[in-house]
C-alpha atoms as a PDB file:
ATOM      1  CA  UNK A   1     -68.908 -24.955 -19.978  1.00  0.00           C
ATOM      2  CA  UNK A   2     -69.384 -25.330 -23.488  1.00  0.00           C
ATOM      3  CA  UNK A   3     -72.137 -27.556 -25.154  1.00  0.00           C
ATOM      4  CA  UNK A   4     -71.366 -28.647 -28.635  1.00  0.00           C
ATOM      5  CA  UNK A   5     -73.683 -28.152 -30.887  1.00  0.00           C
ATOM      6  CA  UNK A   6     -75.918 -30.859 -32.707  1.00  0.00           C
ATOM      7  CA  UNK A   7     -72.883 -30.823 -35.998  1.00  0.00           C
ATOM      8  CA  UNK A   8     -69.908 -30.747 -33.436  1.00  0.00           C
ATOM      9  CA  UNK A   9     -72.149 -33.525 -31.461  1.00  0.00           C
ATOM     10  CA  UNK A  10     -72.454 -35.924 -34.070  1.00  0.00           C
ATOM     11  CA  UNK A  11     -69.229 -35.170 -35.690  1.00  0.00           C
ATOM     12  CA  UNK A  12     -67.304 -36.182 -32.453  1.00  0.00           C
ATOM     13  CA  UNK A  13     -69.042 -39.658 -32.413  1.00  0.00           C
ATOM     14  CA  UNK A  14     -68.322 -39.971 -36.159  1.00  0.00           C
ATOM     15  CA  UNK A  15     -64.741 -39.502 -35.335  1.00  0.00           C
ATOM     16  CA  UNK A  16     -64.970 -42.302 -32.244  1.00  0.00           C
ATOM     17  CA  UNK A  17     -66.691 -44.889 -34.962  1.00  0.00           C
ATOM     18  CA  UNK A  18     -63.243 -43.686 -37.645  1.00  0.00           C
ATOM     19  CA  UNK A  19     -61.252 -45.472 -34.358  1.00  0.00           C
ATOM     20  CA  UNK A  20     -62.571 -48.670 -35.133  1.00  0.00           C
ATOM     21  CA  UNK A  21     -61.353 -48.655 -38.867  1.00  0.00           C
ATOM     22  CA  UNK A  22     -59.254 -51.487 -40.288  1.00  0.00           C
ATOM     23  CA  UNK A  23     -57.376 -49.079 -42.860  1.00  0.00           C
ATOM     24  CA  UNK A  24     -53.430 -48.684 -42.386  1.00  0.00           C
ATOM     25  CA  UNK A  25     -53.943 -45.122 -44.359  1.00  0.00           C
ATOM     26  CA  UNK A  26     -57.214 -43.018 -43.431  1.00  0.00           C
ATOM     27  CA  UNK A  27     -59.884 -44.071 -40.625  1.00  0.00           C
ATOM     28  CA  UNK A  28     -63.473 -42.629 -41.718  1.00  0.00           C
ATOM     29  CA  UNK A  29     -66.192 -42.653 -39.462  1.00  0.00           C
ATOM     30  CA  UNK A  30     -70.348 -41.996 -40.480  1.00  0.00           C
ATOM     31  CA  UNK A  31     -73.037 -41.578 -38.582  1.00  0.00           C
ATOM     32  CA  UNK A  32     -76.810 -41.577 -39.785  1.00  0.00           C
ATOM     33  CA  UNK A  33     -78.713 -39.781 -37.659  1.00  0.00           C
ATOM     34  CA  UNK A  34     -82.966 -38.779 -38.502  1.00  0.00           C
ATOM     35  CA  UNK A  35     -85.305 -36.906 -36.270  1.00  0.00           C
ATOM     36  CA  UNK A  36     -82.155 -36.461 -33.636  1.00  0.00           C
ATOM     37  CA  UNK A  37     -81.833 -40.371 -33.005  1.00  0.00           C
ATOM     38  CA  UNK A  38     -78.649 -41.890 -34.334  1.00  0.00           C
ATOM     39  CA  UNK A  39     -80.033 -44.528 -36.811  1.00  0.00           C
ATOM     40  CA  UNK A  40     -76.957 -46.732 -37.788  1.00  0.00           C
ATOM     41  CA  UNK A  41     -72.417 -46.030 -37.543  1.00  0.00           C
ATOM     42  CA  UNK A  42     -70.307 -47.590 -39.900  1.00  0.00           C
ATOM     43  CA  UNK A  43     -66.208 -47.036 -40.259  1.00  0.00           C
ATOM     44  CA  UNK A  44     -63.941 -48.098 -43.741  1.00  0.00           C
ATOM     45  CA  UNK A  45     -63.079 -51.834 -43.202  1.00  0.00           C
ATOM     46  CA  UNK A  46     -62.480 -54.842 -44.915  1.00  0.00           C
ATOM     47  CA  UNK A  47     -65.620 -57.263 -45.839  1.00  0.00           C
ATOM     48  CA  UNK A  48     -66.737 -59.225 -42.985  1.00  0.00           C
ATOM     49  CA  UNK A  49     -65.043 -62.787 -41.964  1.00  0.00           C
ATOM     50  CA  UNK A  50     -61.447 -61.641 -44.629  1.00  0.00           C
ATOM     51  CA  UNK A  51     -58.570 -60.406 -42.961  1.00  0.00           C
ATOM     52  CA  UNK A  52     -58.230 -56.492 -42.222  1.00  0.00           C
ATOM     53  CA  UNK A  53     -55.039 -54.478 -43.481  1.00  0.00           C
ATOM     54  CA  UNK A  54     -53.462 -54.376 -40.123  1.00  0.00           C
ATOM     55  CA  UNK A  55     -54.008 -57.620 -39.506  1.00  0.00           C
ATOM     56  CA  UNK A  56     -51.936 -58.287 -42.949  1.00  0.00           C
ATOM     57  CA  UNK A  57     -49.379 -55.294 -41.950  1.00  0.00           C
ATOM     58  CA  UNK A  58     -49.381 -53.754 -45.351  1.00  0.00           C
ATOM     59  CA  UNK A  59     -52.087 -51.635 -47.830  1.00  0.00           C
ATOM     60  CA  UNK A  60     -51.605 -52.826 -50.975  1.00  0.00           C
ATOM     61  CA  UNK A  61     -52.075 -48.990 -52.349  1.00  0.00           C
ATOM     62  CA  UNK A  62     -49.737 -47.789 -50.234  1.00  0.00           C
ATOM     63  CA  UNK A  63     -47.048 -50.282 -51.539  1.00  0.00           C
ATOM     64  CA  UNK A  64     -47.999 -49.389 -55.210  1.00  0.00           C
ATOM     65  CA  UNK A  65     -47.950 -45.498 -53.558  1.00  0.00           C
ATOM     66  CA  UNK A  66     -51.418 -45.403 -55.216  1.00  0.00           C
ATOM     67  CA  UNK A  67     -53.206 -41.538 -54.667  1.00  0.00           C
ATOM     68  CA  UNK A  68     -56.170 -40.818 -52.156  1.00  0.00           C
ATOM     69  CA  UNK A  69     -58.971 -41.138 -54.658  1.00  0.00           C
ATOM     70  CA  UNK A  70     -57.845 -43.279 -57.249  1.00  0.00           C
ATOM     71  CA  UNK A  71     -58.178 -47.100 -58.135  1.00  0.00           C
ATOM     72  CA  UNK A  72     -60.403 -48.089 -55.201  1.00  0.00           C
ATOM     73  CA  UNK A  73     -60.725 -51.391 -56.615  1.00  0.00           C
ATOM     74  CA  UNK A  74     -57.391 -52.477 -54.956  1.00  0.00           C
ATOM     75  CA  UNK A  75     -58.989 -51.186 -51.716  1.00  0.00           C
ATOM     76  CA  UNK A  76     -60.025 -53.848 -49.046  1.00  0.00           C
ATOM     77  CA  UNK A  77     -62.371 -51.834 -47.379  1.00  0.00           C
ATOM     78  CA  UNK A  78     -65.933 -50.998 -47.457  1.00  0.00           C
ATOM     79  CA  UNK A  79     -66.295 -47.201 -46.946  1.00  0.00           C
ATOM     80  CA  UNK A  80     -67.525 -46.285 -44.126  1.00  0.00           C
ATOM     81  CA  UNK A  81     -70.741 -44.335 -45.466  1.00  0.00           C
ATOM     82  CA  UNK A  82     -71.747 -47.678 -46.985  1.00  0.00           C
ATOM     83  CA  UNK A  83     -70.904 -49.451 -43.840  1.00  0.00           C
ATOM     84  CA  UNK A  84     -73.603 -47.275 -42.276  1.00  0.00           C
ATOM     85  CA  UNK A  85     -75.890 -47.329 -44.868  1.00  0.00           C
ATOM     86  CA  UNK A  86     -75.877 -51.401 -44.860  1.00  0.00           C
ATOM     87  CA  UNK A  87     -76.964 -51.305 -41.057  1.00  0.00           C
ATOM     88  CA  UNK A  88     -79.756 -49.822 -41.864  1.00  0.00           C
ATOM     89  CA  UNK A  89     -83.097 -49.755 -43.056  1.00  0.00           C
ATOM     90  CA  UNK A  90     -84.334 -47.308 -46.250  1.00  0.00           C
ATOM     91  CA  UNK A  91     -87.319 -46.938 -44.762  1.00  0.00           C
ATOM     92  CA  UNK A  92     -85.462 -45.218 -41.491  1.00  0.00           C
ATOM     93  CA  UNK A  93     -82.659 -43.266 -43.383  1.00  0.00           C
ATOM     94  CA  UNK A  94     -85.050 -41.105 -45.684  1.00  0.00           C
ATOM     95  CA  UNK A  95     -84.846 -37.650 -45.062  1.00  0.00           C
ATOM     96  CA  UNK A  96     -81.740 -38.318 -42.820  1.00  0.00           C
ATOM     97  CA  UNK A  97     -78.396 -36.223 -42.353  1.00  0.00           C
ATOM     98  CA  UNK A  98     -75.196 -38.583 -42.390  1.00  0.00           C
ATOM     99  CA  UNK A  99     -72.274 -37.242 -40.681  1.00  0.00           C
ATOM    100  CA  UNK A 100     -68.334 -38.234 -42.020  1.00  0.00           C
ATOM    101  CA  UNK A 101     -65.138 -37.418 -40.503  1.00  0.00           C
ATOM    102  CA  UNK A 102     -61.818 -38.823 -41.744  1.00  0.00           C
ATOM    103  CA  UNK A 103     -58.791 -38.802 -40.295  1.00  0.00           C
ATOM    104  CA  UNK A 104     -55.062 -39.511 -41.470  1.00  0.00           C
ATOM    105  CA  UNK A 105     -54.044 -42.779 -39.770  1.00  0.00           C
ATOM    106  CA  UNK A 106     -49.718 -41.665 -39.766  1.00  0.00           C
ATOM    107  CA  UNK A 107     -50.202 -37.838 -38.573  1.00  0.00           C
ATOM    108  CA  UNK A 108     -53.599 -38.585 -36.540  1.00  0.00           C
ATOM    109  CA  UNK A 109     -54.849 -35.529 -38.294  1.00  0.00           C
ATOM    110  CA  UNK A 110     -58.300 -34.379 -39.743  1.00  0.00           C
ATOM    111  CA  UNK A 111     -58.425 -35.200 -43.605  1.00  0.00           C
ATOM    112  CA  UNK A 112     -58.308 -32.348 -45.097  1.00  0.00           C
ATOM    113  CA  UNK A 113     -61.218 -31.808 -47.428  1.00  0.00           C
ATOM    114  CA  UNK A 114     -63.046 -34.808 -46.641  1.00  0.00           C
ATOM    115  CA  UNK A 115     -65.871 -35.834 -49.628  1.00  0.00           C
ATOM    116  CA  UNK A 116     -67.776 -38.950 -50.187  1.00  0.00           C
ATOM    117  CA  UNK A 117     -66.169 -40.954 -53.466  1.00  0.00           C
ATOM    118  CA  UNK A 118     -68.762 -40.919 -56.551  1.00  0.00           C
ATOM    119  CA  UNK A 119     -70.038 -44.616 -55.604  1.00  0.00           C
ATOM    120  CA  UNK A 120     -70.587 -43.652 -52.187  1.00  0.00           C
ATOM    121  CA  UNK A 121     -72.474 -40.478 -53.296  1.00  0.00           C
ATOM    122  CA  UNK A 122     -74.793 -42.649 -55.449  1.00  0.00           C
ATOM    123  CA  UNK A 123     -75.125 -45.229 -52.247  1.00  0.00           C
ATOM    124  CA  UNK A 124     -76.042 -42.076 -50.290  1.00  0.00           C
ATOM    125  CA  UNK A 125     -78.679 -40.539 -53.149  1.00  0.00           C
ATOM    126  CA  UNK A 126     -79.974 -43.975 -53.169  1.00  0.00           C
ATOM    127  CA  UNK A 127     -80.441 -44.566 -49.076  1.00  0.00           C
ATOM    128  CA  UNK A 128     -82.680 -41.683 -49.383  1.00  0.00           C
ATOM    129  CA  UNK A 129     -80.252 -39.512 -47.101  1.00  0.00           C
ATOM    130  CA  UNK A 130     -80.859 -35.677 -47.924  1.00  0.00           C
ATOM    131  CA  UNK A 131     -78.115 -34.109 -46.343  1.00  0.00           C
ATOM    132  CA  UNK A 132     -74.035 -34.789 -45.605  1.00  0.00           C
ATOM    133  CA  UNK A 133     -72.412 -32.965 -42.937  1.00  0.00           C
ATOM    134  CA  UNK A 134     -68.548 -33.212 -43.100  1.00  0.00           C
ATOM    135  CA  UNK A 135     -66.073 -31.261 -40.810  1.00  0.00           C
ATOM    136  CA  UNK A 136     -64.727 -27.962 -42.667  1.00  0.00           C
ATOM    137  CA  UNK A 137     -61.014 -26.256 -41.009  1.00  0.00           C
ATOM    138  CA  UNK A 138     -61.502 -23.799 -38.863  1.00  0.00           C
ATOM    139  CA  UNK A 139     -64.171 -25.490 -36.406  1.00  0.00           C
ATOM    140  CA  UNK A 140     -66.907 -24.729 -39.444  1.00  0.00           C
ATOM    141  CA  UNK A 141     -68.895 -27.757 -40.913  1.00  0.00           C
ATOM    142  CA  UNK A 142     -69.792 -28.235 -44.891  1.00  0.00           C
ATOM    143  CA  UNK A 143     -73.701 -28.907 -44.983  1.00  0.00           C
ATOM    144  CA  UNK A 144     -73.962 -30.707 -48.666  1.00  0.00           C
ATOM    145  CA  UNK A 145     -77.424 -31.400 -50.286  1.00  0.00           C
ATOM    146  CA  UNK A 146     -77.848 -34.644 -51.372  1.00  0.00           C
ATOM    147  CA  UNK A 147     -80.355 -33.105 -53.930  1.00  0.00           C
ATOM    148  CA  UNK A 148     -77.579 -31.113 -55.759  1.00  0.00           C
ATOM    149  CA  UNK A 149     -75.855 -34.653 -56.539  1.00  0.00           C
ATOM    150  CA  UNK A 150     -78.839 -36.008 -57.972  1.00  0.00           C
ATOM    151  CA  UNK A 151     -78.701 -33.005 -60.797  1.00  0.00           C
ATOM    152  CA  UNK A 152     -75.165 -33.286 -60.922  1.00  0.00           C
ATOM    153  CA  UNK A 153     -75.418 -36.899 -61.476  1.00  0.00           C
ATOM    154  CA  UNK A 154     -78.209 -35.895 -64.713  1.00  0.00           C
ATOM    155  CA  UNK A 155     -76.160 -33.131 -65.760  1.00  0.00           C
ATOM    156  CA  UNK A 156     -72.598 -34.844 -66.218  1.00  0.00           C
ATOM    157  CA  UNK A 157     -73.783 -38.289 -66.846  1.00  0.00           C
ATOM    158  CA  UNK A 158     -76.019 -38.182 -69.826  1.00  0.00           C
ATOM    159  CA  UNK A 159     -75.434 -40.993 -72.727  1.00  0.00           C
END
């Protein structure tokens, strides 16, 4: 018998939480986790007490074939990073690691490349989370410092 290791761990009950998702195109899963305890979950879903996109059968970026990436304003959902990072207390996530999986809703297949959009990034820098753990093909994972965002974040956005 194998046991996963902590990464493979976590990133297996990220994937569980992307099952919940509301989204008709990707389901993303997060998972805080500090000192080994998982601290909060949270998966890409519309606001609380509105209707969900498969409740409404249709994504209104998909109908306008709108690319992964771009004009997230159309978007129903809260990402699932800042799902996670609502449930939560600052005090708890600093110095955390927050896991993210995503996964293609019509192939059921990893999404390839997976990456926290720019607002989430600055959600994440400001939850005091100091590293991002994402799954990275073949079986590898893709351990991000949330430090190098903050300098990337001075670096390309200076008035």
């Amino acid at each position: 018998m194998n046991r996963p290791t902590k990464s493979e761990y976590y990133i297996d009950i990220a994937k569980s939480v992307a099952l919940r998702s509301t989204c008709l195109r990707r389901r993303f899963g997060a998972v805080v986790v500090k000192n080994d305890q998982i601290i909060s979950t949270g998966y890409n879903g519309a606001p609380r007490q509105t209707t969900n996109c498969i409740d409404m059968g249709y994504c209104i970026r998909t109908e306008r074939n709108i690319p992964s990436g771009q004009n997230y304003e159309l978007c129903r959902a809260v990402h699932a990073e800042m799902n996670a990072i609502i449930h939560a207390s600052r005090l708890d996530m600093a110095g955390s690691d927050l896991y993210l999986v995503g996964i293609e809703v019509d192939s059921g297949l990893p999404v390839s490349e997976v990456s926290p959009c720019l607002l989430c990034k600055r959600v994440i820098i400001n939850a005091g989370i100091s590293r991002v753990i994402l799954p990275d093909e073949p079986r590898g994972f893709k351990y991000i410092d949330v430090d190098d965002w903050t300098i990337e974040e001075r670096v390309t956005h200076r008035p």
